[in-house]
PDB file of N, CA and C in Angstrom:
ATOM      1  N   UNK A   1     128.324 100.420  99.188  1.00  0.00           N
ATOM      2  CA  UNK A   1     127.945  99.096  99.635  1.00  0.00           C
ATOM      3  C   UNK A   1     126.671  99.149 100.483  1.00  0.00           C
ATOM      4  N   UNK A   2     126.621 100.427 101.523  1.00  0.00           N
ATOM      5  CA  UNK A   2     125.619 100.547 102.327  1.00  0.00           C
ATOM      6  C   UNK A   2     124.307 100.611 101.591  1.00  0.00           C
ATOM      7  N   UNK A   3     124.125 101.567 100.187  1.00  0.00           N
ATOM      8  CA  UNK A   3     123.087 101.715  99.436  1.00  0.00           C
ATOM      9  C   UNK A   3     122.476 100.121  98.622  1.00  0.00           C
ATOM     10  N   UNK A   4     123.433  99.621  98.859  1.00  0.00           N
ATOM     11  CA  UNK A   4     123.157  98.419  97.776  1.00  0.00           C
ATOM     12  C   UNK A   4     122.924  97.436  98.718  1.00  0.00           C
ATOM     13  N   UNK A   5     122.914  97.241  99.570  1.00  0.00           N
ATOM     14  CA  UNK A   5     122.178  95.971 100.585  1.00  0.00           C
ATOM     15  C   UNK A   5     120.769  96.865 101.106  1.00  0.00           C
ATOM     16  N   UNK A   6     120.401  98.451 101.181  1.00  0.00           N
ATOM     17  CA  UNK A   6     119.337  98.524 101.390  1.00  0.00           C
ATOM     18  C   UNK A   6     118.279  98.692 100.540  1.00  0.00           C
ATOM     19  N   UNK A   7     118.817  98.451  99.279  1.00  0.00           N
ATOM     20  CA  UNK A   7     118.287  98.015  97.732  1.00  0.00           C
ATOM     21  C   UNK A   7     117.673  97.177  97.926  1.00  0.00           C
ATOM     22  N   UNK A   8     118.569  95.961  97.980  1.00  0.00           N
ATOM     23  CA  UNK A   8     118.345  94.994  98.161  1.00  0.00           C
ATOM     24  C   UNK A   8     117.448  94.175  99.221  1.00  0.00           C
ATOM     25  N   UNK A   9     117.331  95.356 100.475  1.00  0.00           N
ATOM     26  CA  UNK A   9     116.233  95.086 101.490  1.00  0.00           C
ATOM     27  C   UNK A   9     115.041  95.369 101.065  1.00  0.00           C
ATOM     28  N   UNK A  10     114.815  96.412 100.460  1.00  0.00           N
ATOM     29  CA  UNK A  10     113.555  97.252  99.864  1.00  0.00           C
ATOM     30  C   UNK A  10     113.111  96.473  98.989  1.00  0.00           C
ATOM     31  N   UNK A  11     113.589  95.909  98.010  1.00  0.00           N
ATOM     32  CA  UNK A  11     113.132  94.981  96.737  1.00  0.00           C
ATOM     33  C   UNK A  11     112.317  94.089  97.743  1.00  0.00           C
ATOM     34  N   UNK A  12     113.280  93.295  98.436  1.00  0.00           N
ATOM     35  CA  UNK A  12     112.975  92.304  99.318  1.00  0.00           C
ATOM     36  C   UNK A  12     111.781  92.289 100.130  1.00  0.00           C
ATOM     37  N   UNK A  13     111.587  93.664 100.577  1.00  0.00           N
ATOM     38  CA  UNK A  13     110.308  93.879 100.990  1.00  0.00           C
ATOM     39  C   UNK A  13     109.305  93.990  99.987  1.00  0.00           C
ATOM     40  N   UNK A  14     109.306  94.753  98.977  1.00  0.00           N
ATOM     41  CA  UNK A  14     108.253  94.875  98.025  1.00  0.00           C
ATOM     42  C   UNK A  14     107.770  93.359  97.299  1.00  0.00           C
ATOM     43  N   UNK A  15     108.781  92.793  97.291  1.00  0.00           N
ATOM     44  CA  UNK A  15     108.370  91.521  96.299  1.00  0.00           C
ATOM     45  C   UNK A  15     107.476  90.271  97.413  1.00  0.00           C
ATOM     46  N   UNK A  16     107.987  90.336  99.102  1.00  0.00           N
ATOM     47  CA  UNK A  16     106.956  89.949  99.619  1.00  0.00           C
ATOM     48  C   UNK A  16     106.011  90.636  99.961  1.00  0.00           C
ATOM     49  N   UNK A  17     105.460  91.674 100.353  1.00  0.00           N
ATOM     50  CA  UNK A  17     104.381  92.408 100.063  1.00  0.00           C
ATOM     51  C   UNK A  17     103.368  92.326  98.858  1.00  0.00           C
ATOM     52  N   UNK A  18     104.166  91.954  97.844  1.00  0.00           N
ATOM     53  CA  UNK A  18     103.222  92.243  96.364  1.00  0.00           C
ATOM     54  C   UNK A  18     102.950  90.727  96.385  1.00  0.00           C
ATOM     55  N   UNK A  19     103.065  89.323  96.699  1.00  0.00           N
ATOM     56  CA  UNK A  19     103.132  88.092  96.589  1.00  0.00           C
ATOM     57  C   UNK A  19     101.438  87.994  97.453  1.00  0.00           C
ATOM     58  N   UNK A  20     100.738  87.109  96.807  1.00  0.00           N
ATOM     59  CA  UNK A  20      99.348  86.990  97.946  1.00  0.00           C
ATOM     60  C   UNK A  20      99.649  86.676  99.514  1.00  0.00           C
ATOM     61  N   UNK A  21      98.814  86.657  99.822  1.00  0.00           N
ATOM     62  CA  UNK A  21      99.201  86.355 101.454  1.00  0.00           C
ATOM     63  C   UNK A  21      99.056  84.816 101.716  1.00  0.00           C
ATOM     64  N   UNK A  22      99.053  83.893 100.418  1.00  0.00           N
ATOM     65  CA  UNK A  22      98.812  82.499 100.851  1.00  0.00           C
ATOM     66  C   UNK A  22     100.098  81.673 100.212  1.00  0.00           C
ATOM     67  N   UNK A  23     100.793  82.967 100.150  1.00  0.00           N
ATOM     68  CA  UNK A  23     102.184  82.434  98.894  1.00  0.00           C
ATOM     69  C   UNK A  23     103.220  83.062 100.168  1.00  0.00           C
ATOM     70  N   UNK A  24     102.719  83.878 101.616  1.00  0.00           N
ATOM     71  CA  UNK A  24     103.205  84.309 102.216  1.00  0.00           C
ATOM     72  C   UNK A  24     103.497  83.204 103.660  1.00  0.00           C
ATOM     73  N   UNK A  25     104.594  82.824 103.890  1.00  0.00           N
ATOM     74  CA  UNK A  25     104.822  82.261 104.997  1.00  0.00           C
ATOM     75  C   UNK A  25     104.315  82.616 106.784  1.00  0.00           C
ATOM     76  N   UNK A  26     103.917  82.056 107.292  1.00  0.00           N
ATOM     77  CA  UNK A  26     103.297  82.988 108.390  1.00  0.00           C
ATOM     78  C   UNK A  26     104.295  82.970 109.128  1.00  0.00           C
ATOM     79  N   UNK A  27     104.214  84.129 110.062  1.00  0.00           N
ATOM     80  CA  UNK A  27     105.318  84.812 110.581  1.00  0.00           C
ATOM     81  C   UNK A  27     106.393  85.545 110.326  1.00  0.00           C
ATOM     82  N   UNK A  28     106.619  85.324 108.700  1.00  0.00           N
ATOM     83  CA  UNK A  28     107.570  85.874 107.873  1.00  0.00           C
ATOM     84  C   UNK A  28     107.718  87.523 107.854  1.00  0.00           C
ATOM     85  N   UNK A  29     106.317  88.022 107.324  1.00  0.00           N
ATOM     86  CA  UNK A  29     105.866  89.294 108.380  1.00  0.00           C
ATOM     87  C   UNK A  29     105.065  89.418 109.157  1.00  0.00           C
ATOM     88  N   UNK A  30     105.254  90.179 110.464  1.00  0.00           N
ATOM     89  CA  UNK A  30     103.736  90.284 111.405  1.00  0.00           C
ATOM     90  C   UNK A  30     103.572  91.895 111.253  1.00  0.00           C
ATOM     91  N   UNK A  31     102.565  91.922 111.038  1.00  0.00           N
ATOM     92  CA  UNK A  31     101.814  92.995 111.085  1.00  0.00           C
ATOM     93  C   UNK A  31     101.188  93.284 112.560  1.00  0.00           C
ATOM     94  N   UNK A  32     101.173  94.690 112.776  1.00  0.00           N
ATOM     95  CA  UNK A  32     100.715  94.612 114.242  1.00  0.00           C
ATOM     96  C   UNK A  32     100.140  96.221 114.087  1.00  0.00           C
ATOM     97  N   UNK A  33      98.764  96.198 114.685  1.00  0.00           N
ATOM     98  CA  UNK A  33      98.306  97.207 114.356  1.00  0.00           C
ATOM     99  C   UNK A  33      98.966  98.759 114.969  1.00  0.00           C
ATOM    100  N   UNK A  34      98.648  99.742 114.390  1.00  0.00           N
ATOM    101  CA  UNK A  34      99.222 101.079 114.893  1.00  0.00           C
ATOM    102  C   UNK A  34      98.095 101.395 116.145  1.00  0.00           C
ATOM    103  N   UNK A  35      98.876 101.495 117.498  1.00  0.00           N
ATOM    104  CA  UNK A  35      97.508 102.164 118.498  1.00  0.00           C
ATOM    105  C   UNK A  35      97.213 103.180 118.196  1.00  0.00           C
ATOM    106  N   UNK A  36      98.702 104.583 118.020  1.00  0.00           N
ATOM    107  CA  UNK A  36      98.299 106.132 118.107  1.00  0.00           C
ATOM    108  C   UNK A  36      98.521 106.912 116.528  1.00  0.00           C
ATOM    109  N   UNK A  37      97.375 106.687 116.385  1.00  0.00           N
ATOM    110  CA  UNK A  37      97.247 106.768 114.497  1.00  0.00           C
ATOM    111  C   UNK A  37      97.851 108.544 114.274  1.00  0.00           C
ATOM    112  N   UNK A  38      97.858 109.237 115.319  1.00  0.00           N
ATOM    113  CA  UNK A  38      98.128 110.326 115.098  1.00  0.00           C
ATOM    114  C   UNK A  38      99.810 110.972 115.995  1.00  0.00           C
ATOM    115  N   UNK A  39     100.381 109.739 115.849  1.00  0.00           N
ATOM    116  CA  UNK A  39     101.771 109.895 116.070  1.00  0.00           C
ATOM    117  C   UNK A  39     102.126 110.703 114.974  1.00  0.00           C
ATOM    118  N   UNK A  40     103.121 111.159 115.185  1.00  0.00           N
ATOM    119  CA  UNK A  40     103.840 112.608 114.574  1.00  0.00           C
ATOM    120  C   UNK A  40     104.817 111.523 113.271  1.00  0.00           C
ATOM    121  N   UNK A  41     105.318 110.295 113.391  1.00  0.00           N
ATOM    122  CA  UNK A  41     106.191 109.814 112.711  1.00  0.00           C
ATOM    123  C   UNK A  41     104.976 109.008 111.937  1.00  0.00           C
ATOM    124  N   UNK A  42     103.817 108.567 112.311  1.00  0.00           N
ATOM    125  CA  UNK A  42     103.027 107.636 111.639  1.00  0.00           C
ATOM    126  C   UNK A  42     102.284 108.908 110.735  1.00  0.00           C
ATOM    127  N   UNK A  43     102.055 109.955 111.007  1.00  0.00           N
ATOM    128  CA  UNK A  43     101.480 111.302 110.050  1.00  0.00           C
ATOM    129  C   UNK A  43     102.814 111.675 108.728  1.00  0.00           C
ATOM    130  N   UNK A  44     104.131 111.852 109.395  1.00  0.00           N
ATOM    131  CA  UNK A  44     105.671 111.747 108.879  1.00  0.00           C
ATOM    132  C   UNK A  44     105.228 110.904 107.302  1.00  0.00           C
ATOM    133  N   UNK A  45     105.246 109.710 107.873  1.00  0.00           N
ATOM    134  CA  UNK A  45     105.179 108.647 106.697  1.00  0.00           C
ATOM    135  C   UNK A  45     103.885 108.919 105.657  1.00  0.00           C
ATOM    136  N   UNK A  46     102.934 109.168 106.179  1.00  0.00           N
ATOM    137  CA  UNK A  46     101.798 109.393 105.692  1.00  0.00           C
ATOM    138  C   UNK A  46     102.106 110.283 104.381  1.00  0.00           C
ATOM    139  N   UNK A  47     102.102 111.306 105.010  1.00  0.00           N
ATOM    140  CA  UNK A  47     102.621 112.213 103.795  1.00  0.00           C
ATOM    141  C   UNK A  47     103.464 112.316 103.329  1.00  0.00           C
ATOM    142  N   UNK A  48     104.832 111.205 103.731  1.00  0.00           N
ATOM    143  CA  UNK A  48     105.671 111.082 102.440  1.00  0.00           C
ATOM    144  C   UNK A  48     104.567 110.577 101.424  1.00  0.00           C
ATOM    145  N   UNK A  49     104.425 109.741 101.732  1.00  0.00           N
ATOM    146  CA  UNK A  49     103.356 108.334 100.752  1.00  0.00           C
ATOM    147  C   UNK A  49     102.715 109.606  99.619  1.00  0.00           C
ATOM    148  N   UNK A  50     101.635 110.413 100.699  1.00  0.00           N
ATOM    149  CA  UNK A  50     101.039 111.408  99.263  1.00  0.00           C
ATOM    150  C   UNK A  50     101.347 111.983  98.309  1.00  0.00           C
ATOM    151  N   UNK A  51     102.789 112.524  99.267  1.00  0.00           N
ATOM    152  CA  UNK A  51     103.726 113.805  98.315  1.00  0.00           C
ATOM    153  C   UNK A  51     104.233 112.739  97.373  1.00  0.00           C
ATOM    154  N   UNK A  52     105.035 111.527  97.685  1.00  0.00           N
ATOM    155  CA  UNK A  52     105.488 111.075  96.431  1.00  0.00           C
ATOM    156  C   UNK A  52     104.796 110.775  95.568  1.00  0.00           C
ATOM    157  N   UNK A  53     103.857 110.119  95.815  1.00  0.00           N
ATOM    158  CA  UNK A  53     102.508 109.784  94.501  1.00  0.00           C
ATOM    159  C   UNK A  53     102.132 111.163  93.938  1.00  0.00           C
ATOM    160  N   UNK A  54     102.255 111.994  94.842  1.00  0.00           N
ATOM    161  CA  UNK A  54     101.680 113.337  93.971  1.00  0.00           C
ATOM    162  C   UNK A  54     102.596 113.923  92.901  1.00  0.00           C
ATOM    163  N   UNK A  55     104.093 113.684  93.134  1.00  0.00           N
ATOM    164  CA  UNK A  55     105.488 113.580  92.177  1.00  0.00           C
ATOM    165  C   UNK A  55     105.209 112.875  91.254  1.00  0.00           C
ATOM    166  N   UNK A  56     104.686 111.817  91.009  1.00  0.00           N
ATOM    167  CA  UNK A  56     104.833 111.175  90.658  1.00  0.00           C
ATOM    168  C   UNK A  56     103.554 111.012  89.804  1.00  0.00           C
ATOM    169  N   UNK A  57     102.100 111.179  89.963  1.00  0.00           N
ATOM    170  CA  UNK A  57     100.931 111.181  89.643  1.00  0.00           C
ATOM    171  C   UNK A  57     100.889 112.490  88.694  1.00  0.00           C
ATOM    172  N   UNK A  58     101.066 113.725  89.258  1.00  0.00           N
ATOM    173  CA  UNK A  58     101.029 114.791  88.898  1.00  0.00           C
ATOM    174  C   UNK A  58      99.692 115.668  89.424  1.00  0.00           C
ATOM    175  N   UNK A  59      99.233 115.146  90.579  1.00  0.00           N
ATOM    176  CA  UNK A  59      98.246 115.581  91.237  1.00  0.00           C
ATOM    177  C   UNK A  59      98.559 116.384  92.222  1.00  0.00           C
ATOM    178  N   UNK A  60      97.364 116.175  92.983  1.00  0.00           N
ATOM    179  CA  UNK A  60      97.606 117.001  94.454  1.00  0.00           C
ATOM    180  C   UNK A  60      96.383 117.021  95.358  1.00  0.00           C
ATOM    181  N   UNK A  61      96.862 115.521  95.569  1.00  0.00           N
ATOM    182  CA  UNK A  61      95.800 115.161  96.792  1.00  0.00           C
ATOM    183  C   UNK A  61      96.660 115.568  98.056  1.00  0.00           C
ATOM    184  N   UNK A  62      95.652 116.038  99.062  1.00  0.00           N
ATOM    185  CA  UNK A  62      95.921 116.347 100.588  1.00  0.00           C
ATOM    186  C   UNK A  62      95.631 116.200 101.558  1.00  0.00           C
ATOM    187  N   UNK A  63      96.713 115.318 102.652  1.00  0.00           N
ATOM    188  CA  UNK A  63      96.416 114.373 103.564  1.00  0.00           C
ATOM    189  C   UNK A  63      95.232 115.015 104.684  1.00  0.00           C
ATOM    190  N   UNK A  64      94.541 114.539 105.024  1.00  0.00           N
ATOM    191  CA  UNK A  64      93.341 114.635 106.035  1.00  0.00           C
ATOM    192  C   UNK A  64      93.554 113.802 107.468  1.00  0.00           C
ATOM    193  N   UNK A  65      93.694 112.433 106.557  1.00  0.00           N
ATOM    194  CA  UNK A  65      93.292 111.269 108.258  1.00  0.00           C
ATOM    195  C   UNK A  65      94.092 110.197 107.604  1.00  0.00           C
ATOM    196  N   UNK A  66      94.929 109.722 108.358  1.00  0.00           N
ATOM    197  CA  UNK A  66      94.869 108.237 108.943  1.00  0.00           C
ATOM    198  C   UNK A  66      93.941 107.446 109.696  1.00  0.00           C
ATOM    199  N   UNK A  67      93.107 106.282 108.852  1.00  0.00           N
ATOM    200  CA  UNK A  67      91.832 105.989 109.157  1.00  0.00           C
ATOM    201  C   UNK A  67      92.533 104.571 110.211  1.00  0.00           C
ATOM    202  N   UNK A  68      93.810 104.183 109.697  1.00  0.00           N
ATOM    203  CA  UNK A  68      94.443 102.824 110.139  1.00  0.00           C
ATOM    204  C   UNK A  68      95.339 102.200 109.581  1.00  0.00           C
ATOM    205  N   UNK A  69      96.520 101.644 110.167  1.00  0.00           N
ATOM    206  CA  UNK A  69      97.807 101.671 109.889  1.00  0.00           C
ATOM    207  C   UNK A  69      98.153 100.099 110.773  1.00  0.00           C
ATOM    208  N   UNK A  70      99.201  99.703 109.993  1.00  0.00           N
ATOM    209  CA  UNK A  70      99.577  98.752 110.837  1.00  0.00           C
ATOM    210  C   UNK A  70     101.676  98.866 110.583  1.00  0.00           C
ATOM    211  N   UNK A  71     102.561  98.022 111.141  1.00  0.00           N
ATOM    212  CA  UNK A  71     103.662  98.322 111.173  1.00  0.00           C
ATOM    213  C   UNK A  71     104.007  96.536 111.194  1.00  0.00           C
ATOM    214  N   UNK A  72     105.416  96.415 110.067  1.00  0.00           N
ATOM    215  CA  UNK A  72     105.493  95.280 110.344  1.00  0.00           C
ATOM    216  C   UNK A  72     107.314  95.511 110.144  1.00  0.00           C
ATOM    217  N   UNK A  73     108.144  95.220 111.464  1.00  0.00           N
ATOM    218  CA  UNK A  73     109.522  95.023 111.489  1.00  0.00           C
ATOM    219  C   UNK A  73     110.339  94.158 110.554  1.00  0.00           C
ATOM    220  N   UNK A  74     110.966  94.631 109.465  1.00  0.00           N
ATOM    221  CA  UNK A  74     111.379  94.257 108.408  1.00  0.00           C
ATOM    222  C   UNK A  74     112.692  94.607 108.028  1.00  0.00           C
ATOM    223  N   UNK A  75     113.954  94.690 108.540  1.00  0.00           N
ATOM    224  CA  UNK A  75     115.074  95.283 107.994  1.00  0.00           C
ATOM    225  C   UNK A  75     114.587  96.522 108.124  1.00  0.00           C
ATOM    226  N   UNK A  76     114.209  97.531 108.715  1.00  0.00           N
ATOM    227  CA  UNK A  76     113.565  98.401 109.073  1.00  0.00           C
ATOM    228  C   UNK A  76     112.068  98.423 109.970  1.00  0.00           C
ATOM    229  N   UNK A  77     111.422  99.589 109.637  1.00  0.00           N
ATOM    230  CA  UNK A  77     109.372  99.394 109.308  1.00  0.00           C
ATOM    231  C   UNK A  77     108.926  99.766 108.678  1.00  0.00           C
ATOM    232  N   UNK A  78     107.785  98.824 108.064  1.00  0.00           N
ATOM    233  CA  UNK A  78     107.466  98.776 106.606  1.00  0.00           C
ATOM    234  C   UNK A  78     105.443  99.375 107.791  1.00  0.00           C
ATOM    235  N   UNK A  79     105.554 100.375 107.018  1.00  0.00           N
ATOM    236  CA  UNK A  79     104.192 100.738 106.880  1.00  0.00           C
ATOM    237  C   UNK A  79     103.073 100.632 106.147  1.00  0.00           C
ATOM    238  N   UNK A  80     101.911  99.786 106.502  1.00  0.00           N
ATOM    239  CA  UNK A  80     101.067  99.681 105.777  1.00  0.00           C
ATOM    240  C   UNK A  80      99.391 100.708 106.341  1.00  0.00           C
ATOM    241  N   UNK A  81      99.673 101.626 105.635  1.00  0.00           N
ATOM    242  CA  UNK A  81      98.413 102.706 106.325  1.00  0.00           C
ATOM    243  C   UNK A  81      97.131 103.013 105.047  1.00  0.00           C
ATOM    244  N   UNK A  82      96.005 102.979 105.647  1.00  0.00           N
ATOM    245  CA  UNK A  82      94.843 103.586 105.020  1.00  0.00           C
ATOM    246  C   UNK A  82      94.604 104.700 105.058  1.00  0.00           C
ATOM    247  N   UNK A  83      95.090 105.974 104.330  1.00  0.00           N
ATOM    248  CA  UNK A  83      94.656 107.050 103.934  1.00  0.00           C
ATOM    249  C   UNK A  83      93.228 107.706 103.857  1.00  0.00           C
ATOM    250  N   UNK A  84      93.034 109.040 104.142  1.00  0.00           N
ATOM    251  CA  UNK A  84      91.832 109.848 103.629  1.00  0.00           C
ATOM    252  C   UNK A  84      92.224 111.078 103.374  1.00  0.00           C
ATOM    253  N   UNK A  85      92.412 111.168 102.048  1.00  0.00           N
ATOM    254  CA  UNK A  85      92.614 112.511 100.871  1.00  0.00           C
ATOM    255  C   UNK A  85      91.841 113.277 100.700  1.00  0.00           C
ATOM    256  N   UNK A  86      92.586 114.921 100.130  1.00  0.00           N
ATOM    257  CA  UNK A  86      91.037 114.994  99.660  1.00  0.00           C
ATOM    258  C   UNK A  86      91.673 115.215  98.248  1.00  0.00           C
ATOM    259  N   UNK A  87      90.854 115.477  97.276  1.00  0.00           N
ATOM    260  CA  UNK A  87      91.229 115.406  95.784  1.00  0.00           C
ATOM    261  C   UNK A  87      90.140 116.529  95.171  1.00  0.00           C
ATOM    262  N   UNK A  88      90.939 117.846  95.372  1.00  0.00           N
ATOM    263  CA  UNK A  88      89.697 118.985  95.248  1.00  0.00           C
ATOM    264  C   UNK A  88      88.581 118.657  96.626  1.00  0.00           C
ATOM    265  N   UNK A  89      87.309 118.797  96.160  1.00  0.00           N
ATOM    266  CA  UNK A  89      86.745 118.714  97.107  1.00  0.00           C
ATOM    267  C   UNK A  89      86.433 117.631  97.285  1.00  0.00           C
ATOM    268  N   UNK A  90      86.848 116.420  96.403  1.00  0.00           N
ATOM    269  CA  UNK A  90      85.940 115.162  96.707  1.00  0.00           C
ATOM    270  C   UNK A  90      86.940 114.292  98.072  1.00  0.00           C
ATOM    271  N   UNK A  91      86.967 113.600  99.191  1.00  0.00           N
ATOM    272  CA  UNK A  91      87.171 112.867  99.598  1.00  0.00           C
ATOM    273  C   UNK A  91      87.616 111.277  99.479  1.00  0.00           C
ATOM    274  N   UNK A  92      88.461 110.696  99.162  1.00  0.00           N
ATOM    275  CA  UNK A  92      89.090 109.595  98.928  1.00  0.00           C
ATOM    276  C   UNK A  92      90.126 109.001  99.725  1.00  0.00           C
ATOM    277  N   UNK A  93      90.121 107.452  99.330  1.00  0.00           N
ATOM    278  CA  UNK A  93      90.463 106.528 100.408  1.00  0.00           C
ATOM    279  C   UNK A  93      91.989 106.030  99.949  1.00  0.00           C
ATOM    280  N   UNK A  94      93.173 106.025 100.406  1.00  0.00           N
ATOM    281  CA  UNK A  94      94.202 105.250  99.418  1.00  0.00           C
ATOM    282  C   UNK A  94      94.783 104.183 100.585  1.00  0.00           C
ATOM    283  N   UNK A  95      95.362 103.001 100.061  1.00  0.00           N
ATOM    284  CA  UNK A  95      96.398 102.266 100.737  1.00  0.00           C
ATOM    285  C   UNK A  95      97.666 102.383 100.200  1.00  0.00           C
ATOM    286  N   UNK A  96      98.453 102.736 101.364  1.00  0.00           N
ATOM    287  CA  UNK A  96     100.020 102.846 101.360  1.00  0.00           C
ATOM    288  C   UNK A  96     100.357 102.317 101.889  1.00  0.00           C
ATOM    289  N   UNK A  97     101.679 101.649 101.002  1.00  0.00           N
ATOM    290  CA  UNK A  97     102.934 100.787 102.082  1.00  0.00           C
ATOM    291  C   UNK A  97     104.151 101.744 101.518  1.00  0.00           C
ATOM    292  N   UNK A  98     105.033 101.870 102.895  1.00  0.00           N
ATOM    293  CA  UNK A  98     106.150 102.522 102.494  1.00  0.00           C
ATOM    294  C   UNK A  98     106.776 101.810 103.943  1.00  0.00           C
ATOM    295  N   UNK A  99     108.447 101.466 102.903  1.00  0.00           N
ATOM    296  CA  UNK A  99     109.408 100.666 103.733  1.00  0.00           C
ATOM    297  C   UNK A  99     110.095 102.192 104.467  1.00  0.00           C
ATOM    298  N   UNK A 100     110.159 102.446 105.870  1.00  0.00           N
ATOM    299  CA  UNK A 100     111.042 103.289 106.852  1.00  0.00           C
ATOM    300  C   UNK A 100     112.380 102.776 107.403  1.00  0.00           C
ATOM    301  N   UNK A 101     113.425 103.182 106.820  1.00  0.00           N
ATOM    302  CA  UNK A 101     114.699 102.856 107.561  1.00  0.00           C
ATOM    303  C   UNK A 101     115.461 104.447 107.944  1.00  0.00           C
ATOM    304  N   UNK A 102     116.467 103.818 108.917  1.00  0.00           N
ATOM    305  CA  UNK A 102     117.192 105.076 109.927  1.00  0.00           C
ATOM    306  C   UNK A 102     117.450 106.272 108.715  1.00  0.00           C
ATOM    307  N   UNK A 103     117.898 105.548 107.274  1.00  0.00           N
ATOM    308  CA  UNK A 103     118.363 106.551 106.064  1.00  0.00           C
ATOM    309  C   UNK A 103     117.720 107.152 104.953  1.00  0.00           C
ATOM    310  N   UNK A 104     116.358 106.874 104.817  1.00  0.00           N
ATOM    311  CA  UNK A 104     115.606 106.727 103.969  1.00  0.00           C
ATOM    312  C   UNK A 104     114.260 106.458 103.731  1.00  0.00           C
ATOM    313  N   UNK A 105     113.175 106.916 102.752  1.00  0.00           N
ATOM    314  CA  UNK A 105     112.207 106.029 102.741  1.00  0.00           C
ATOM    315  C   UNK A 105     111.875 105.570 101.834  1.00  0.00           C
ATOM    316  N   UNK A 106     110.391 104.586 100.938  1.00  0.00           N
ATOM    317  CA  UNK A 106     110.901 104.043  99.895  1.00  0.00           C
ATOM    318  C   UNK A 106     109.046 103.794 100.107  1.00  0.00           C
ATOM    319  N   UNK A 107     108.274 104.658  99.276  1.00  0.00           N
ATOM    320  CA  UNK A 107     107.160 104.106  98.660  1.00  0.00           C
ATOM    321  C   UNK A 107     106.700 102.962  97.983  1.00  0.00           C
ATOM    322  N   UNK A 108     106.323 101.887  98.488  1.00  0.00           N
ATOM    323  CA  UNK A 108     106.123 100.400  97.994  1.00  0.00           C
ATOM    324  C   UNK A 108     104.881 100.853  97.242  1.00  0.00           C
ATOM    325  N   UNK A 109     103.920 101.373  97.455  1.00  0.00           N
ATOM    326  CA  UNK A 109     101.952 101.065  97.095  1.00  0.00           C
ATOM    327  C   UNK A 109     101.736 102.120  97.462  1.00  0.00           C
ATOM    328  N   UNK A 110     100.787 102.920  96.517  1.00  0.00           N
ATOM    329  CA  UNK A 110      99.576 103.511  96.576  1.00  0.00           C
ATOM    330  C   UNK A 110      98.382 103.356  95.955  1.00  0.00           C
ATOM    331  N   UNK A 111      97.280 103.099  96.541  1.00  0.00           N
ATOM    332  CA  UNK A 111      96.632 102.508  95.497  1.00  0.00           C
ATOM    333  C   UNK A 111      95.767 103.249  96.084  1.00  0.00           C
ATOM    334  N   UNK A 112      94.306 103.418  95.104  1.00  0.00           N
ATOM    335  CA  UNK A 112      92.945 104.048  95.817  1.00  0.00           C
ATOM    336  C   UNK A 112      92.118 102.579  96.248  1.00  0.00           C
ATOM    337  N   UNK A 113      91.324 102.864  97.396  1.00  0.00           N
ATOM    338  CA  UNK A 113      90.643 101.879  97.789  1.00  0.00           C
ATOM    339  C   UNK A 113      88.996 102.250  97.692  1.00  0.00           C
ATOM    340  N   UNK A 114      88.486 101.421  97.114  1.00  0.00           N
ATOM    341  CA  UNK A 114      87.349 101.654  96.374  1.00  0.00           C
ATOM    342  C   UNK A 114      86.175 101.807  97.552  1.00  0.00           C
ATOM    343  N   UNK A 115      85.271 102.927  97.709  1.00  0.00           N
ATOM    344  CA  UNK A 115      83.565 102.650  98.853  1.00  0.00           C
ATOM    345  C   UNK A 115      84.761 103.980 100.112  1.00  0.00           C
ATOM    346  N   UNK A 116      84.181 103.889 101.072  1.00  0.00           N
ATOM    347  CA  UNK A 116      84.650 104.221 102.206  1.00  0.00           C
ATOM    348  C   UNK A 116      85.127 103.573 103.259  1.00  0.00           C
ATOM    349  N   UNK A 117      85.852 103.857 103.685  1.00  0.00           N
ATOM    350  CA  UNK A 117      86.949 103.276 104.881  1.00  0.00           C
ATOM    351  C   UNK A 117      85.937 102.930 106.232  1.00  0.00           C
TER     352      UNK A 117
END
């Protein structure tokens, strides 16, 4: 039962996350920026985000920097952070959201973000 209502939270998060932000109610989520980008749990998340895309991609990009992150309280915290990879030698930018609860975590987005951060 426990797995299936935090299913059901996670969907819940992803489907408002993926919705534009003008289809988004205000206040519904607040986002609030990360001060200490190099917290040990905000780095934690980080590289879940890579390693799973890298499972999943079949790559092997490797985390560098958190350029900026924000946190928004959601049935958990849902992390939304800007990445800097490297990919061989080249340098690249990704955005990740990944939902954090006490049991679990749950990769919403990775996407590459196009220019430099």
């Amino acid at each position: 039962m426990r797995l299936l209502v935090l299913a059901t939270a996670a969907i819940t998060v992803l489907l408002l996350l993926r919705q534009g932000s003008a289809a988004r109610p205000e206040g519904l989520i607040s986002w609030e920026p990360i001060k200490d980008l190099n917290n040990l749990l905000v780095w934690e998340v980080a590289e879940y985000a890579v390693n799973k895309h890298n499972e999943s991609a079949r790559t092997k990009l490797v985390l560098e920097k958190v350029a900026k992150g924000e946190t928004a309280g959601f049935l958990g915290t849902t992390y939304k952070l800007t990445t800097e990879v490297k990919d061989g030698a080249d340098l690249k930018s990704y955005e990740a959201i990944v939902w954090n609860s006490k049991l679990f975590k749950i990769l919403l987005l990775f996407k590459p973000i196009e220019g430099n951060v």
